[in-house]
N, C-alpha and C. Protein backbone atom coordinates (compact mmCIF):
# COMPACT_ATOMS: atom_id res chain seq x y z
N UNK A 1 -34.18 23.07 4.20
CA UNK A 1 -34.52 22.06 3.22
C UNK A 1 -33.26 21.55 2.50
N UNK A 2 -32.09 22.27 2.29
CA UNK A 2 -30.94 22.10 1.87
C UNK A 2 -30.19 21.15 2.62
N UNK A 3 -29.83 21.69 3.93
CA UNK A 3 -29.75 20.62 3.97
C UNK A 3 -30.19 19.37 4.40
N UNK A 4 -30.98 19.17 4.90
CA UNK A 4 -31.68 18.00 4.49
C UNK A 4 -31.28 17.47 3.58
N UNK A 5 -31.99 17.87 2.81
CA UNK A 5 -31.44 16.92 0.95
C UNK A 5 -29.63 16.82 1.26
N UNK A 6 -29.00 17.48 1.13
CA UNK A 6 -27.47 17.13 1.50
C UNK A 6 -27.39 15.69 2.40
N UNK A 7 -28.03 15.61 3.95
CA UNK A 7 -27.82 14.94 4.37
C UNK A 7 -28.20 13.50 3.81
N UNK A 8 -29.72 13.62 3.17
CA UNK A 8 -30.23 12.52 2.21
C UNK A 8 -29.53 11.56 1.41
N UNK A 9 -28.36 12.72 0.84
CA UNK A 9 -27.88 12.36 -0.38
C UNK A 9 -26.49 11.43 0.56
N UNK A 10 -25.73 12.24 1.47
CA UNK A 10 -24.70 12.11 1.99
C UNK A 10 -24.99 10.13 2.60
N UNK A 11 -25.92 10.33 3.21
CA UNK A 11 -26.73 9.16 3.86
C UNK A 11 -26.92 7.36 2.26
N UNK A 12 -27.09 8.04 1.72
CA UNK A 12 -27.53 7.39 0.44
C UNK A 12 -26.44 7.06 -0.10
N UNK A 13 -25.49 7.51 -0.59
CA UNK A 13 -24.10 7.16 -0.54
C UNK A 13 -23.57 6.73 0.32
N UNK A 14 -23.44 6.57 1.56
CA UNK A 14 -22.96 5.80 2.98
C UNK A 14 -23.24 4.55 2.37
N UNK A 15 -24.78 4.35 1.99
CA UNK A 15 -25.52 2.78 2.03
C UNK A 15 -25.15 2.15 0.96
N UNK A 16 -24.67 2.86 -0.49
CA UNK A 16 -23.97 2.12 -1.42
C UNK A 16 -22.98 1.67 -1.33
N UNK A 17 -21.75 2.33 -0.59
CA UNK A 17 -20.44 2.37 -0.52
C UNK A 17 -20.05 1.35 0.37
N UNK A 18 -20.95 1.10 1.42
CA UNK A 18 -20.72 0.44 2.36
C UNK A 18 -20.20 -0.84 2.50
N UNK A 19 -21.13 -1.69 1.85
CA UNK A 19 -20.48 -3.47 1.18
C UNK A 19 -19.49 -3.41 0.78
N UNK A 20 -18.61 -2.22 0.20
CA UNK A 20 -17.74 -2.63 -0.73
C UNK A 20 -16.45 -1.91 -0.19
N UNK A 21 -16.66 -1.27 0.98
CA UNK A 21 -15.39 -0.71 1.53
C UNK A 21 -14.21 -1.27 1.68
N UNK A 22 -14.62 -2.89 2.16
CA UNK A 22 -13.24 -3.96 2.54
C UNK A 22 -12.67 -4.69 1.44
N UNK A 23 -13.49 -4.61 0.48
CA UNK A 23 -12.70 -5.07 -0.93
C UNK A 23 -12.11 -3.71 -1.86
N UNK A 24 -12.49 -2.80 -1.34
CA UNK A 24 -11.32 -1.23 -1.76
C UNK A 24 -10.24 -1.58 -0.78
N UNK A 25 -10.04 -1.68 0.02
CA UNK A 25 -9.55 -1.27 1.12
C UNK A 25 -8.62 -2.49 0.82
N UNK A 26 -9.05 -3.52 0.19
CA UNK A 26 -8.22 -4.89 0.23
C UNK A 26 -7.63 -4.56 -1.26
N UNK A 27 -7.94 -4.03 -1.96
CA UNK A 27 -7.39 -4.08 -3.52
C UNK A 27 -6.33 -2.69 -3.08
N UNK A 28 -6.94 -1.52 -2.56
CA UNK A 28 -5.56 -0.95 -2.17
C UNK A 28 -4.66 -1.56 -1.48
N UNK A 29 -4.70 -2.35 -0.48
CA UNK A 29 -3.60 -2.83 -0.01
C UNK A 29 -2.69 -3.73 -0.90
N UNK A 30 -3.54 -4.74 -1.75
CA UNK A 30 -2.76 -5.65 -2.98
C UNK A 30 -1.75 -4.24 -3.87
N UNK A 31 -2.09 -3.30 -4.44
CA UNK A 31 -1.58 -1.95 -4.82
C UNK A 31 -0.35 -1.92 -4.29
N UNK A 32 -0.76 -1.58 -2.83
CA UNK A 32 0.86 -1.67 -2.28
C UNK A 32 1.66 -2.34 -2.34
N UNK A 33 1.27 -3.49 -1.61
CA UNK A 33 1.81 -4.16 -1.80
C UNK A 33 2.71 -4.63 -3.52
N UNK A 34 2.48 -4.26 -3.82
CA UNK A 34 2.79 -4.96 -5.58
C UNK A 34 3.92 -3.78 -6.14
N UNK A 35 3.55 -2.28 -5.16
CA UNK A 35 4.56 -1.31 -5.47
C UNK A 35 5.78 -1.37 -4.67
N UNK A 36 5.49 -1.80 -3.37
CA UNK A 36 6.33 -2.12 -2.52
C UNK A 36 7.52 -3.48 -3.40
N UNK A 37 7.06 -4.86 -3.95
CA UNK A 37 7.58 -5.35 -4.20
C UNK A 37 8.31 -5.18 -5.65
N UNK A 38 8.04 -4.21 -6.47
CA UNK A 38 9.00 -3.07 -7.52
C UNK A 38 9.87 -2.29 -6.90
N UNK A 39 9.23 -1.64 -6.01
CA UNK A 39 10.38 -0.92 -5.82
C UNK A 39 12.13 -1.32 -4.66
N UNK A 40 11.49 -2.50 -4.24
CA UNK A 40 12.54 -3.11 -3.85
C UNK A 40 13.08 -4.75 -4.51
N UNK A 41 12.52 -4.45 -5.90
CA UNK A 41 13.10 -6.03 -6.35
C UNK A 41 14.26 -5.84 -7.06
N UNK A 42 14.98 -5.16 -6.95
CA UNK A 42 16.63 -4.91 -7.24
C UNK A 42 17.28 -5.58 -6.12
N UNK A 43 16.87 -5.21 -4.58
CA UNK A 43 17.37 -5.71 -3.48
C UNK A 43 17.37 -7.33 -3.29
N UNK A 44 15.89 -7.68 -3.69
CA UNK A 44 15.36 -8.87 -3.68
C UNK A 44 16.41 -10.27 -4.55
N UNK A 45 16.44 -9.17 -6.03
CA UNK A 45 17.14 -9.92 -7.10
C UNK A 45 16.51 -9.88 -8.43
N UNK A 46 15.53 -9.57 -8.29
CA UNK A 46 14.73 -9.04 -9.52
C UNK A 46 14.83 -8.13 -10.42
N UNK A 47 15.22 -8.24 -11.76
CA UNK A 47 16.02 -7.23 -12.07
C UNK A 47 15.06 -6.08 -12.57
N UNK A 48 15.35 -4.99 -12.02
CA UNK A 48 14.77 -3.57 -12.48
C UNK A 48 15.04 -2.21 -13.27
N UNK A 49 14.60 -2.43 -14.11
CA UNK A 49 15.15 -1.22 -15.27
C UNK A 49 15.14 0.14 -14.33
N UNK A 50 14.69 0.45 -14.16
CA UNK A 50 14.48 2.17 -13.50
C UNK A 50 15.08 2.27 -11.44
N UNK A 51 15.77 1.45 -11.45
CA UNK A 51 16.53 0.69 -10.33
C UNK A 51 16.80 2.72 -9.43
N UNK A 52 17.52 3.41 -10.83
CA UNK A 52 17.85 4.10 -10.50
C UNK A 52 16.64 5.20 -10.02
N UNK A 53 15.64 5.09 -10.63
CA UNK A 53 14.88 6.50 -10.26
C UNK A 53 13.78 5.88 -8.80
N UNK A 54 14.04 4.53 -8.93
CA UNK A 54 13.31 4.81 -7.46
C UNK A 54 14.00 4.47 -6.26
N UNK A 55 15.44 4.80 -6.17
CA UNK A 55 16.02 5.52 -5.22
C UNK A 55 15.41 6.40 -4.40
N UNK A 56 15.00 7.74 -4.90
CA UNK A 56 14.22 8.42 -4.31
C UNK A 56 13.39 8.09 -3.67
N UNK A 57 12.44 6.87 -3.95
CA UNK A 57 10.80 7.04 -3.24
C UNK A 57 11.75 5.78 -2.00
N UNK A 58 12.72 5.61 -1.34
CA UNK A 58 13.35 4.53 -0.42
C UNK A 58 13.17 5.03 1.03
N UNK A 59 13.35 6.74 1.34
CA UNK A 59 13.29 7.38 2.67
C UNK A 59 11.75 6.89 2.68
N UNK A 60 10.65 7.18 2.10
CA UNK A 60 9.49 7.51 2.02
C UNK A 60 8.79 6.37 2.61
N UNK A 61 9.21 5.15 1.84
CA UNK A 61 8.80 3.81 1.88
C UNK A 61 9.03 2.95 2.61
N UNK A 62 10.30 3.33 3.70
CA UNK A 62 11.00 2.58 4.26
C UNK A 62 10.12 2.45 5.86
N UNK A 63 9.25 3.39 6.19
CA UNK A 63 8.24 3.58 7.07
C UNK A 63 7.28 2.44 7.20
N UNK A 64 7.15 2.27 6.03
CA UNK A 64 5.99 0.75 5.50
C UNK A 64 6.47 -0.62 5.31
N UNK A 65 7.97 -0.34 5.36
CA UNK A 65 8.66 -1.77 4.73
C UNK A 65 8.55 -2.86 5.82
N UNK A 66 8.15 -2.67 7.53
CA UNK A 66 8.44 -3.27 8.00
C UNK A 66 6.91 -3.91 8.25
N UNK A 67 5.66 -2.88 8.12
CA UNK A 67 4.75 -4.09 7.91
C UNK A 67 4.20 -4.91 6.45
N UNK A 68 4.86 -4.18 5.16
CA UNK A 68 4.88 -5.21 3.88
C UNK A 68 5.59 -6.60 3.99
N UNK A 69 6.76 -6.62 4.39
CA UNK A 69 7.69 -8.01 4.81
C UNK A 69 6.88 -9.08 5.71
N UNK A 70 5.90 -8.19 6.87
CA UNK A 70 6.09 -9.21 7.70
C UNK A 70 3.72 -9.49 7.33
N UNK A 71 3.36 -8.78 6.32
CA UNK A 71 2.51 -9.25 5.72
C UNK A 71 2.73 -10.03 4.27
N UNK A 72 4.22 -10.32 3.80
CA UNK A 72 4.44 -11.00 2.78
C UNK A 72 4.85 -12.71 3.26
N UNK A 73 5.05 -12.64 4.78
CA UNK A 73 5.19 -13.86 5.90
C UNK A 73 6.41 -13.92 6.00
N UNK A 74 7.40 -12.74 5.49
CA UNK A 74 8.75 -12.77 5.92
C UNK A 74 9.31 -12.33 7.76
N UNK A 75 9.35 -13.02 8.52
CA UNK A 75 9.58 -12.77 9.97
C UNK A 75 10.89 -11.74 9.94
N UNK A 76 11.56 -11.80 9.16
CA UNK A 76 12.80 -10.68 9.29
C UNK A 76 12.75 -9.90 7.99
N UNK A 77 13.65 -9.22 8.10
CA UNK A 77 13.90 -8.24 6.36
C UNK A 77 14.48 -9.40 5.53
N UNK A 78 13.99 -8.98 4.60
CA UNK A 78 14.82 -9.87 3.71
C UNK A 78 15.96 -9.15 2.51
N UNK A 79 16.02 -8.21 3.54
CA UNK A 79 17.14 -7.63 2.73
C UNK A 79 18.18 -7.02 3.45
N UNK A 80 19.78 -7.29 3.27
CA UNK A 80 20.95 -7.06 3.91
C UNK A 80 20.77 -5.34 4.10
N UNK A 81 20.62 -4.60 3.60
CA UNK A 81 20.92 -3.17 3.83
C UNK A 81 19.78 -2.53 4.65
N UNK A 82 18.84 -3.23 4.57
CA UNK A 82 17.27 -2.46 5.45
C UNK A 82 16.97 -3.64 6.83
N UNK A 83 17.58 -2.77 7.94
CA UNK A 83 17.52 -3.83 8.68
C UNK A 83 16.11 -2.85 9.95
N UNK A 84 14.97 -3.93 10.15
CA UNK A 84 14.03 -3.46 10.73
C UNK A 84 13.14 -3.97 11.91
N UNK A 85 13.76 -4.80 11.99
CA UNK A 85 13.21 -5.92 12.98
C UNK A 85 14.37 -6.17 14.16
């Protein structure tokens, strides 16, 4: 009977969540996107106070940089030091 009801519940939540997966899914990507373009708007020209502390997150990010650019409609990097294309 347990689970049952588990599955009920599990099932019931599927059917709420469902409509609204591609507009999560689209607002996380805007997210990224928007962190992506902080943390490289020093490169860009944009000036950034904390320039220095996100140094660090650059190995991490640099994995993603090549489909943020070319979903921002940039066909190449647009930046001299990150070359990815």
């Amino acid at each position: 009977m347990r689970d049952k009801l588990k599955t009920l519940i599990q099932w019931y939540d599927e059917m709420l969540s469902l409509p609204h997966r591609s507009e999560v899914a689209r607002e996380l990507r805007d997210e990224d996107d928007l962190f992506m373009l902080l943390l490289y708007s020093e490169m860009v020209g944009i000036p950034n106070p904390v320039y220095y502390y996100t140094l660090e997150l650059y190995p991490y990010m640099l994995e993603k940089f090549h489909d943020w650019h070319l979903r921002m409609g940039m066909e190449k990097s647009p930046l001299d030091g990150i070359r990815c294309c």
